[in-house]
N, C-alpha and C. Protein backbone atom coordinates (compact mmCIF):
# COMPACT_ATOMS: atom_id res chain seq x y z
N UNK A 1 -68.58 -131.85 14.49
CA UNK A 1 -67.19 -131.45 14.53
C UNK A 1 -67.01 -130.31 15.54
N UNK A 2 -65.74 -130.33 16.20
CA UNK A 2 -65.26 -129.14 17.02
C UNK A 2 -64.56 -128.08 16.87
N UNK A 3 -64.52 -127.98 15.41
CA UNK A 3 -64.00 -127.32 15.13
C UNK A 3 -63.86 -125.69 15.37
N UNK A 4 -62.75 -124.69 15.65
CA UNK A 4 -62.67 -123.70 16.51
C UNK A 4 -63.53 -123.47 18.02
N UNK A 5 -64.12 -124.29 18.38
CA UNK A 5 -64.17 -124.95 20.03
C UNK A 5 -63.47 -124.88 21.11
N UNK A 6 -63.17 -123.62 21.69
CA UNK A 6 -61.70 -123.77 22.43
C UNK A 6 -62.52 -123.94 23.66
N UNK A 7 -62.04 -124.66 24.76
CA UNK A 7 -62.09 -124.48 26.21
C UNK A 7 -63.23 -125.47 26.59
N UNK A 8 -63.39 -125.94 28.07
CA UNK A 8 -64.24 -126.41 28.50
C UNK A 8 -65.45 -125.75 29.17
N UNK A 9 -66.81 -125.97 28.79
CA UNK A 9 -67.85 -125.24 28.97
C UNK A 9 -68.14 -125.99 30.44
N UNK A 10 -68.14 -127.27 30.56
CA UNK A 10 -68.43 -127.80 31.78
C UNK A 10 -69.54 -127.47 32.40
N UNK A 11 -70.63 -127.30 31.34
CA UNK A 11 -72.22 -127.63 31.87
C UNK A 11 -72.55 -126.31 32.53
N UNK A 12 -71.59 -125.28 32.38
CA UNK A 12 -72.09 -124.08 33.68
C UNK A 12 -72.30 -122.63 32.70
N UNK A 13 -72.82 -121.75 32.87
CA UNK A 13 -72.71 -120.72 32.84
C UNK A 13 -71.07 -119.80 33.06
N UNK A 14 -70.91 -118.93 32.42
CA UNK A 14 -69.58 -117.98 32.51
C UNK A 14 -69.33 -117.87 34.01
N UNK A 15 -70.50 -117.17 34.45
CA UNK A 15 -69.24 -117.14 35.44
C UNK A 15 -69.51 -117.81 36.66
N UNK A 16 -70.69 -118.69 36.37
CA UNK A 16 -70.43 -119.86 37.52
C UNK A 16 -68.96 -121.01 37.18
N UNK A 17 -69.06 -121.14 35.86
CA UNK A 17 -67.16 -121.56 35.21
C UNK A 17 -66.49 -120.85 35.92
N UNK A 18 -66.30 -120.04 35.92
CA UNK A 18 -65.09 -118.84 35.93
C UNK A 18 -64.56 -119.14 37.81
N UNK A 19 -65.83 -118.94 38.57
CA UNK A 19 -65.97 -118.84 40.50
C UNK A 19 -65.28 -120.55 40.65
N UNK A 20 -66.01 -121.71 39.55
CA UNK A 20 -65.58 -122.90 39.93
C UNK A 20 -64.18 -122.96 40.05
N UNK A 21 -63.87 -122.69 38.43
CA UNK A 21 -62.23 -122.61 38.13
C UNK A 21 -60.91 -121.81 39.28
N UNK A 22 -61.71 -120.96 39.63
CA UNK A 22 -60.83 -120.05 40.48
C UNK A 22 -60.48 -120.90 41.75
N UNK A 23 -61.85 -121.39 42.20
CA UNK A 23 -61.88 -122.38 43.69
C UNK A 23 -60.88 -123.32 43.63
N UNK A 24 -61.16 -124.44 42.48
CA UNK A 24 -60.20 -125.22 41.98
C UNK A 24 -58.78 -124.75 42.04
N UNK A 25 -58.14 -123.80 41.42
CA UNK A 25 -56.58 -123.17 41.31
C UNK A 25 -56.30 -122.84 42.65
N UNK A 26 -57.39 -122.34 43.47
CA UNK A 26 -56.92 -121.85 44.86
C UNK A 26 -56.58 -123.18 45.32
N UNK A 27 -57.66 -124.35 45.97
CA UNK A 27 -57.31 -125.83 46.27
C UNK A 27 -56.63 -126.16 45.64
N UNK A 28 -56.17 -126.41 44.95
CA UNK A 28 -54.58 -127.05 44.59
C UNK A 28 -53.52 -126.26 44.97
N UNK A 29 -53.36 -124.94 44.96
CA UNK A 29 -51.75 -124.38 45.39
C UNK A 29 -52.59 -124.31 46.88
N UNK A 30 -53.19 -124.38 47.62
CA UNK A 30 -52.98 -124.55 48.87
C UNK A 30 -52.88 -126.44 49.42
N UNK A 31 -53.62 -127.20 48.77
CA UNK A 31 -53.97 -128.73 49.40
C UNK A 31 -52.60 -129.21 48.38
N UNK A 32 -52.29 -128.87 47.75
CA UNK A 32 -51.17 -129.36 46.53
C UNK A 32 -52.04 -131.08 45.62
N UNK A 33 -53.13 -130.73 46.36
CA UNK A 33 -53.95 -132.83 45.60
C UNK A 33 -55.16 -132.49 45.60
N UNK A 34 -55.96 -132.59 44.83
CA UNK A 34 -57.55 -131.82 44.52
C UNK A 34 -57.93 -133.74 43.87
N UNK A 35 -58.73 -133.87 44.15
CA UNK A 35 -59.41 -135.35 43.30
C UNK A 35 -60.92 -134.32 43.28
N UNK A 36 -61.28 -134.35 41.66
CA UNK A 36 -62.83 -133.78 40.78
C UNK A 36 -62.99 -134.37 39.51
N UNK A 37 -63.61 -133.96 38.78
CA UNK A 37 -63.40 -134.76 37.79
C UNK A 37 -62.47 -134.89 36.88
N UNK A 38 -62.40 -135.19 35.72
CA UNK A 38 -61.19 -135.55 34.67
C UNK A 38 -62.01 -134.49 34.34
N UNK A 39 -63.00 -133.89 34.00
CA UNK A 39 -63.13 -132.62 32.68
C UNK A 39 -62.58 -131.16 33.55
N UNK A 40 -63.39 -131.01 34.74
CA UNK A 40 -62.31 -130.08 35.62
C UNK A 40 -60.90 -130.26 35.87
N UNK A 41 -60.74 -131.36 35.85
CA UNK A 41 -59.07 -131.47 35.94
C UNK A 41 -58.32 -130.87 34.96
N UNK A 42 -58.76 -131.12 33.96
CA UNK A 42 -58.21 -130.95 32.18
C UNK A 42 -58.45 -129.09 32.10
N UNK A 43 -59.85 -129.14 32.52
CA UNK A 43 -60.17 -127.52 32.59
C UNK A 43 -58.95 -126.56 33.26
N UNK A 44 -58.78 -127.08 34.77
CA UNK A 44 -57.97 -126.11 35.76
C UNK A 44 -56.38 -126.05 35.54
N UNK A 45 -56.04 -126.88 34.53
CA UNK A 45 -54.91 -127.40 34.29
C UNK A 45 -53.86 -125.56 34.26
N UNK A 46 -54.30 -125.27 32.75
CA UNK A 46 -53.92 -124.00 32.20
C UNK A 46 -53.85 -122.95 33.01
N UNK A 47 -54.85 -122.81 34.08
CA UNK A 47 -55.20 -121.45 35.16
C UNK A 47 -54.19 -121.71 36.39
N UNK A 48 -53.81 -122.93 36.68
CA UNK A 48 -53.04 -123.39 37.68
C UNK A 48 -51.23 -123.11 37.30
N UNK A 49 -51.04 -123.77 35.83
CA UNK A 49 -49.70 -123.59 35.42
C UNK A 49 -49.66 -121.51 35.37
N UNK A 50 -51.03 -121.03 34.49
CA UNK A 50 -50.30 -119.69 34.74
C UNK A 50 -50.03 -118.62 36.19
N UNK A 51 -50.77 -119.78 37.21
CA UNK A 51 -50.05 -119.07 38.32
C UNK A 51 -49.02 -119.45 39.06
N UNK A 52 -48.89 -120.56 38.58
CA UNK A 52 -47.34 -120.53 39.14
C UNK A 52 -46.24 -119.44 38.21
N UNK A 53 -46.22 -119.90 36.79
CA UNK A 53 -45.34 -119.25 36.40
C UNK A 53 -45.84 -117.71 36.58
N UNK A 54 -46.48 -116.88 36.64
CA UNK A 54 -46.90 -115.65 37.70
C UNK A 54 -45.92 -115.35 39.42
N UNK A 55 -45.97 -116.71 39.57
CA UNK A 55 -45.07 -116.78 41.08
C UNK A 55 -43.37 -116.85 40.58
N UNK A 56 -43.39 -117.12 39.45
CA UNK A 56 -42.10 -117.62 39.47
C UNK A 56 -41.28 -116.35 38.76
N UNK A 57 -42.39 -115.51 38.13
CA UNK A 57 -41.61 -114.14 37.84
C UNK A 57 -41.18 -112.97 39.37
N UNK A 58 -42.61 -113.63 40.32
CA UNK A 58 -41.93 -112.45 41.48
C UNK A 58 -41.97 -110.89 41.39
N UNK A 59 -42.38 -110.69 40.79
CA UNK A 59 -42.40 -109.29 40.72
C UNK A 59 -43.75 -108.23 41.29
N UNK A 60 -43.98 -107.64 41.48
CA UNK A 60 -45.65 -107.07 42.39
C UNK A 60 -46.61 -107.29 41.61
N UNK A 61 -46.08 -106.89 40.49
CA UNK A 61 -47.25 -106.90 39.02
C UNK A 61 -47.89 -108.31 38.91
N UNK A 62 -46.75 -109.20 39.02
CA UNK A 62 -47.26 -110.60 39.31
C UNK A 62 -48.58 -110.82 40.38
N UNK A 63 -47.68 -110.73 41.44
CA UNK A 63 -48.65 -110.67 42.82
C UNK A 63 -49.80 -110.36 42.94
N UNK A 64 -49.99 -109.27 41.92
CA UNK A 64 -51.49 -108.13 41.91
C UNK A 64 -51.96 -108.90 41.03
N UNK A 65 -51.87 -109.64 39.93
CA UNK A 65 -52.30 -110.39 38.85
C UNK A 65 -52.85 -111.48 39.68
N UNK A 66 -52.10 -112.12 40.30
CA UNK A 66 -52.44 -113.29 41.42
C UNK A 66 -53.40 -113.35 42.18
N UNK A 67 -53.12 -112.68 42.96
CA UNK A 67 -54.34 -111.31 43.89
C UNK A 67 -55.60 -111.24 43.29
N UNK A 68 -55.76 -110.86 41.69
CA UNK A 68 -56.70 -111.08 41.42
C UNK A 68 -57.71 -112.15 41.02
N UNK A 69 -56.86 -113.55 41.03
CA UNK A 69 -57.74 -114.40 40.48
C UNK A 69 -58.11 -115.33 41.55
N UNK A 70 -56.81 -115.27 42.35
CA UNK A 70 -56.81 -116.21 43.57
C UNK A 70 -57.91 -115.85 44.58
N UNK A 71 -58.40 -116.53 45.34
CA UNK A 71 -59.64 -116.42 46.40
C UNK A 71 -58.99 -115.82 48.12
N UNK A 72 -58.00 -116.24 48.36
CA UNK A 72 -57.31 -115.94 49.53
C UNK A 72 -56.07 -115.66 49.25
N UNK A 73 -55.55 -114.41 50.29
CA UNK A 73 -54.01 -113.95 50.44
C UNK A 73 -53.69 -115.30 50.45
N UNK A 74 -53.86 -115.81 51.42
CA UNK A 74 -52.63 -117.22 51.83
C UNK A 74 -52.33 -118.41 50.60
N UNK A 75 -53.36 -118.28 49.45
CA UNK A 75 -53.09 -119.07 48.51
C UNK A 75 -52.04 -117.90 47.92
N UNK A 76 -52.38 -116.74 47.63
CA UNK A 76 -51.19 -116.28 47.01
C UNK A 76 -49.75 -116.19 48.07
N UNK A 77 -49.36 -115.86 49.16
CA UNK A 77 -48.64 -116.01 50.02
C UNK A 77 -47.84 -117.35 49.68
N UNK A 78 -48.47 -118.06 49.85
CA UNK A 78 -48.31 -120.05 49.60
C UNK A 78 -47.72 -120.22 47.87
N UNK A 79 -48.16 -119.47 47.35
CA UNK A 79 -47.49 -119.74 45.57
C UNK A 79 -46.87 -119.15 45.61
N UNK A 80 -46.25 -117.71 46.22
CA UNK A 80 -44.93 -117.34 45.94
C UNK A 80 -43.60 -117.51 46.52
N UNK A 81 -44.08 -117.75 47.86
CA UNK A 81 -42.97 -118.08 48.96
C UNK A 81 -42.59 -119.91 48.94
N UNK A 82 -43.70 -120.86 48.59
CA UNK A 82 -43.40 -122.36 48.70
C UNK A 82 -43.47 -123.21 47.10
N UNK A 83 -44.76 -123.13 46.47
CA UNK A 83 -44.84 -123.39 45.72
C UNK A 83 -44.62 -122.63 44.18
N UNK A 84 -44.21 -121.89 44.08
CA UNK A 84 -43.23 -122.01 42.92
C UNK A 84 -41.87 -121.15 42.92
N UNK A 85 -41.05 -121.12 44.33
CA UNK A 85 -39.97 -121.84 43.95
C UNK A 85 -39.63 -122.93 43.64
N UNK A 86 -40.19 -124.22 43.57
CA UNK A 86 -40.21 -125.23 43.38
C UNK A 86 -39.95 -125.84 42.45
N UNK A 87 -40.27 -124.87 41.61
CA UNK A 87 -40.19 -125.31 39.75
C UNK A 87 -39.20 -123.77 39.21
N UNK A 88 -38.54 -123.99 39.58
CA UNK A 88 -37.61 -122.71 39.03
C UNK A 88 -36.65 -123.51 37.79
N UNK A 89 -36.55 -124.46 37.89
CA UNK A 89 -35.55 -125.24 36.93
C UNK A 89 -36.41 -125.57 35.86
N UNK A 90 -37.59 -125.88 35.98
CA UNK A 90 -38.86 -126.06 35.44
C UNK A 90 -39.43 -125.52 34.47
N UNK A 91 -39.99 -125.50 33.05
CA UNK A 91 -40.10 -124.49 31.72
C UNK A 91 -41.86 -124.55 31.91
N UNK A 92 -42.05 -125.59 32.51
CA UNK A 92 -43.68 -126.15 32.18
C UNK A 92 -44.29 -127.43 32.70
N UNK A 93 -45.19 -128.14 32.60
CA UNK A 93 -45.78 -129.13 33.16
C UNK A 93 -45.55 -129.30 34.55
N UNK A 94 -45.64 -128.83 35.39
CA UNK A 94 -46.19 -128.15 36.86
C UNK A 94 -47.20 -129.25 37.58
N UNK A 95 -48.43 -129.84 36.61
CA UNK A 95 -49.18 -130.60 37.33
C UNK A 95 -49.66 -132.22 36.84
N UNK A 96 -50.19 -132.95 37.55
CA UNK A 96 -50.19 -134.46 36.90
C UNK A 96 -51.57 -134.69 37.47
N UNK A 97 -52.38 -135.47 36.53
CA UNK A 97 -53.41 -135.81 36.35
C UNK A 97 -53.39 -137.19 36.31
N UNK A 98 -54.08 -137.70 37.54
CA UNK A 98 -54.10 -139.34 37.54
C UNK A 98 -55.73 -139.40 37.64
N UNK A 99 -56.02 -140.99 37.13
CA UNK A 99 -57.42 -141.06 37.05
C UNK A 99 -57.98 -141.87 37.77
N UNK A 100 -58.67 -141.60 39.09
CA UNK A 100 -58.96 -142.25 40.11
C UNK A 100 -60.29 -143.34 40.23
N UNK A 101 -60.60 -143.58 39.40
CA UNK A 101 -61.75 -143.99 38.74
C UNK A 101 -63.07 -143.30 38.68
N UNK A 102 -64.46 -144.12 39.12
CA UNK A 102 -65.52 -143.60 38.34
C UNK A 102 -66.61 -143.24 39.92
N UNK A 103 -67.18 -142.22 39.87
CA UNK A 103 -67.80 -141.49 41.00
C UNK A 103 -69.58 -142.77 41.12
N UNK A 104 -69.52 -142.77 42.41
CA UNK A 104 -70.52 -143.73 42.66
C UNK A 104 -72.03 -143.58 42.65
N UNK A 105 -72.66 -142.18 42.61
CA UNK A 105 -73.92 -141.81 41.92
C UNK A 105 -74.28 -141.68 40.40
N UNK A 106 -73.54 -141.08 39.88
CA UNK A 106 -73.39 -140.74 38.54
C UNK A 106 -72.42 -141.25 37.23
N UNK A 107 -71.44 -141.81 37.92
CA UNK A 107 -70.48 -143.28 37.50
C UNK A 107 -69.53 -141.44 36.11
N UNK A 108 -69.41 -140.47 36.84
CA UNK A 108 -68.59 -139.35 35.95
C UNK A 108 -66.93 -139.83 36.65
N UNK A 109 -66.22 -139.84 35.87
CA UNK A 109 -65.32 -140.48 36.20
C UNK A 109 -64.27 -139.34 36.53
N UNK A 110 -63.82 -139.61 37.85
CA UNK A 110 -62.98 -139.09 39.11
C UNK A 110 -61.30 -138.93 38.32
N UNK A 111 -60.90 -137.78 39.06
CA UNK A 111 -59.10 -137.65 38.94
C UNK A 111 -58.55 -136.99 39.72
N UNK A 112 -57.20 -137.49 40.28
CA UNK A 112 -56.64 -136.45 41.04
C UNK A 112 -55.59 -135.73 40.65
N UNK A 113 -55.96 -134.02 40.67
CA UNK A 113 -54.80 -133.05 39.99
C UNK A 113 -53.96 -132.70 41.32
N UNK A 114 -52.60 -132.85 41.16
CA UNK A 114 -51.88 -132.70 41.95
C UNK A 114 -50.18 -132.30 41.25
N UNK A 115 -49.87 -131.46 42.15
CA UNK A 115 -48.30 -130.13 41.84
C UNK A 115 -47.24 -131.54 41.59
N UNK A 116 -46.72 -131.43 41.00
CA UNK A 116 -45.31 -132.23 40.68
C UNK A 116 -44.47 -131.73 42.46
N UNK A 117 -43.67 -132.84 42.44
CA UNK A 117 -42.45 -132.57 43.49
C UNK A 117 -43.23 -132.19 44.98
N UNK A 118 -44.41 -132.01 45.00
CA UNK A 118 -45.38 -132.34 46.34
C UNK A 118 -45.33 -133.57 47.58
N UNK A 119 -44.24 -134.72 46.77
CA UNK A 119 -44.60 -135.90 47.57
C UNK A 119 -44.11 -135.90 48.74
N UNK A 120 -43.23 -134.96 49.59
CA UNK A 120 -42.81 -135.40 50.88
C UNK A 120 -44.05 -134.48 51.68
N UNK A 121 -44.54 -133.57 51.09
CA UNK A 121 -45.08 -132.47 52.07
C UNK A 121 -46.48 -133.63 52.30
N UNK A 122 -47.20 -134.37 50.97
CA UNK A 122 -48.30 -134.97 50.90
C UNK A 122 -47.86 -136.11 51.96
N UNK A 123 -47.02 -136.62 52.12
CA UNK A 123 -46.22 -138.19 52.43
C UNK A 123 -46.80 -137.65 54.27
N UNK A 124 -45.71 -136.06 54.59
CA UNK A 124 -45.88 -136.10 55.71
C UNK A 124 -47.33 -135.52 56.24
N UNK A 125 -48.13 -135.45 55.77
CA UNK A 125 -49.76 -135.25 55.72
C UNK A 125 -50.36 -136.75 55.92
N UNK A 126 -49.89 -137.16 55.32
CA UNK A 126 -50.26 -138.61 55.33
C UNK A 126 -50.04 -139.49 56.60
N UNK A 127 -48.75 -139.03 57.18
CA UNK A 127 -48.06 -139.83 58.39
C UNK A 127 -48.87 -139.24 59.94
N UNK A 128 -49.20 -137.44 59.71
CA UNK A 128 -49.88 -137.04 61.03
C UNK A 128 -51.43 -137.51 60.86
N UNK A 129 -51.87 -137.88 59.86
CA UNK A 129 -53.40 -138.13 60.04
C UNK A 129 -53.18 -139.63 60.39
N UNK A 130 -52.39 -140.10 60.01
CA UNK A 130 -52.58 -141.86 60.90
C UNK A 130 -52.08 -141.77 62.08
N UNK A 131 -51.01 -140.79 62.30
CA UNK A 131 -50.61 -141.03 64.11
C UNK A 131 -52.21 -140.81 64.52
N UNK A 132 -52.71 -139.13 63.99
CA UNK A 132 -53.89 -139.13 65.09
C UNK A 132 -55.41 -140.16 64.91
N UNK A 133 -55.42 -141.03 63.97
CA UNK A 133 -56.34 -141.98 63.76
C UNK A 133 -55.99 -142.89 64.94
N UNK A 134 -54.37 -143.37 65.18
CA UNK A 134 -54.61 -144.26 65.91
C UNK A 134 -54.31 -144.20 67.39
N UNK A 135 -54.38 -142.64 67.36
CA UNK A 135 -54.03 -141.92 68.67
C UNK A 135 -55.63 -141.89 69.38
N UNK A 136 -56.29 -141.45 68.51
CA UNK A 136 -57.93 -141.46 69.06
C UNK A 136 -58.59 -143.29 69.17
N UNK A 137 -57.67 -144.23 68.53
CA UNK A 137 -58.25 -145.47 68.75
C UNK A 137 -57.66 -145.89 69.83
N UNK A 138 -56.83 -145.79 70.46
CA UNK A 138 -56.18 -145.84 71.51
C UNK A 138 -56.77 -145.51 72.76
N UNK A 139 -57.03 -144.11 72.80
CA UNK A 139 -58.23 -143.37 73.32
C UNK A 139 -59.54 -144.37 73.58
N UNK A 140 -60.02 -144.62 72.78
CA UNK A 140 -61.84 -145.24 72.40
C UNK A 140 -61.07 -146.94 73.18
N UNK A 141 -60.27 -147.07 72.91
CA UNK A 141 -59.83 -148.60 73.45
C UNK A 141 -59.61 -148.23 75.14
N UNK A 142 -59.31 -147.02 75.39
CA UNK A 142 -59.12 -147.12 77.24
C UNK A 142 -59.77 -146.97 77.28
N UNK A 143 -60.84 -146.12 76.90
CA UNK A 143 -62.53 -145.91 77.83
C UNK A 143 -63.28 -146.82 77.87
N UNK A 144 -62.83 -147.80 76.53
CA UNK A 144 -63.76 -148.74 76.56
C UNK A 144 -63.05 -149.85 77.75
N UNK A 145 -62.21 -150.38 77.80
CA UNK A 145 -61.36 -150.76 79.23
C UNK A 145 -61.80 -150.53 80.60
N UNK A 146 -61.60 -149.44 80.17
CA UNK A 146 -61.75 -148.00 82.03
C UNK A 146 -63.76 -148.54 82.41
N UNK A 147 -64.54 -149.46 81.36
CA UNK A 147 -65.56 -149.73 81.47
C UNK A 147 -66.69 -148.31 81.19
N UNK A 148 -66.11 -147.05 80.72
CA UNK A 148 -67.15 -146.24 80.83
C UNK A 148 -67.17 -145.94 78.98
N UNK A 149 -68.56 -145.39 78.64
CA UNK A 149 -68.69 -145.28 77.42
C UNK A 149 -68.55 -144.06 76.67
N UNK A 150 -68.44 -143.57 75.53
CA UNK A 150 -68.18 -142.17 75.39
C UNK A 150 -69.01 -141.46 75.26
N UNK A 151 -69.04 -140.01 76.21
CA UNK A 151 -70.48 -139.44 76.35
C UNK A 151 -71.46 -139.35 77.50
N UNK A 152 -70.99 -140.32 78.83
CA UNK A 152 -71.77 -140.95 79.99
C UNK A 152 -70.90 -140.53 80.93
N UNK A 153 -69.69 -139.70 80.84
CA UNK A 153 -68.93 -139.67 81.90
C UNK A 153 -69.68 -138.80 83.10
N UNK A 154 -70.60 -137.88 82.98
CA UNK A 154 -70.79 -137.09 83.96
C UNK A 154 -72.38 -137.73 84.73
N UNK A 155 -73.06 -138.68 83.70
CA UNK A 155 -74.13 -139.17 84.33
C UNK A 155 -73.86 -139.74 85.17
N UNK A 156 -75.13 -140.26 86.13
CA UNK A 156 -75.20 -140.90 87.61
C UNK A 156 -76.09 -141.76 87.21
N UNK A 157 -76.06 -143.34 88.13
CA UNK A 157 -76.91 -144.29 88.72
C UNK A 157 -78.52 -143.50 89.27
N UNK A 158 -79.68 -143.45 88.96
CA UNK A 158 -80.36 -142.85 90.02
C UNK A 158 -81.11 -143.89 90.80
């Protein structure tokens, strides 16, 4: 039984938990889409909602609270100025947990935690990495044309 059991131990030591968890909350309010596992997912859930609502009070005391758990200014910068105004209408549930299936060494099964109301910023993330996928195939298709290979441009015949 589990009884009085609170929290996820997640196989680690305190405060190798503690450095993971923090990494985690930082990658998500900066990438807004983290895919790890479903038990970290479930874990980072709580540490993630209390910094937004931290952002959403605004106040320094906040900030310095933030400051302290967060890994980089720019994740805190990024949660107060973008991501949580976002949820100002918002009381709670901040993040969504989808389950991406099962990881291919160890078959621990995969999820991706990701911010509610994220989808145009993710959408247009999505649209510049295929222009430049098929901007560089484009590329690899003239050289290969132009007859020269990539890497050989400066060699000589001897």
């Amino acid at each position: 039984m589990r009884h009085r059991n609170g929290g996820f131990k997640l196989g680690r030591n305190t405060s190798h938990r503690r450095a993971l968890l923090r990494n985690l909350v930082t990658s998500v309010i900066l990438e807004d889409r983290v895919e790890t596992t479903l038990a970290k997912a479930k874990a980072v859930r709580p540490h993630v909602e209390k910094m937004i609502t931290l952002g959403k009070k605004g106040d320094l005391h906040s900030r310095r609270q933030a400051l302290a758990f967060l890994q980089t200014r720019d994740a805190v910068t990024r949660l107060f100025a973008t991501v949580a105004p976002r949820y100002t209408a918002r009381v709670g549930g901040y993040l969504r947990i989808t389950r991406s299936g099962f990881r291919q060494g160890d078959n621990g099964e995969k999820a991706f935690i990701e911010l509610l109301g994220a989808e145009q910023e993710l959408d247009a993330k999505r649209v510049h990495r295929e222009e430049l996928r098929t901007k560089r195939k484009e590329e690899m298709q003239a050289q290969l044309a132009a007859g020269s290979t990539p890497g050989t441009e400066g060699e000589s015949a001897a």
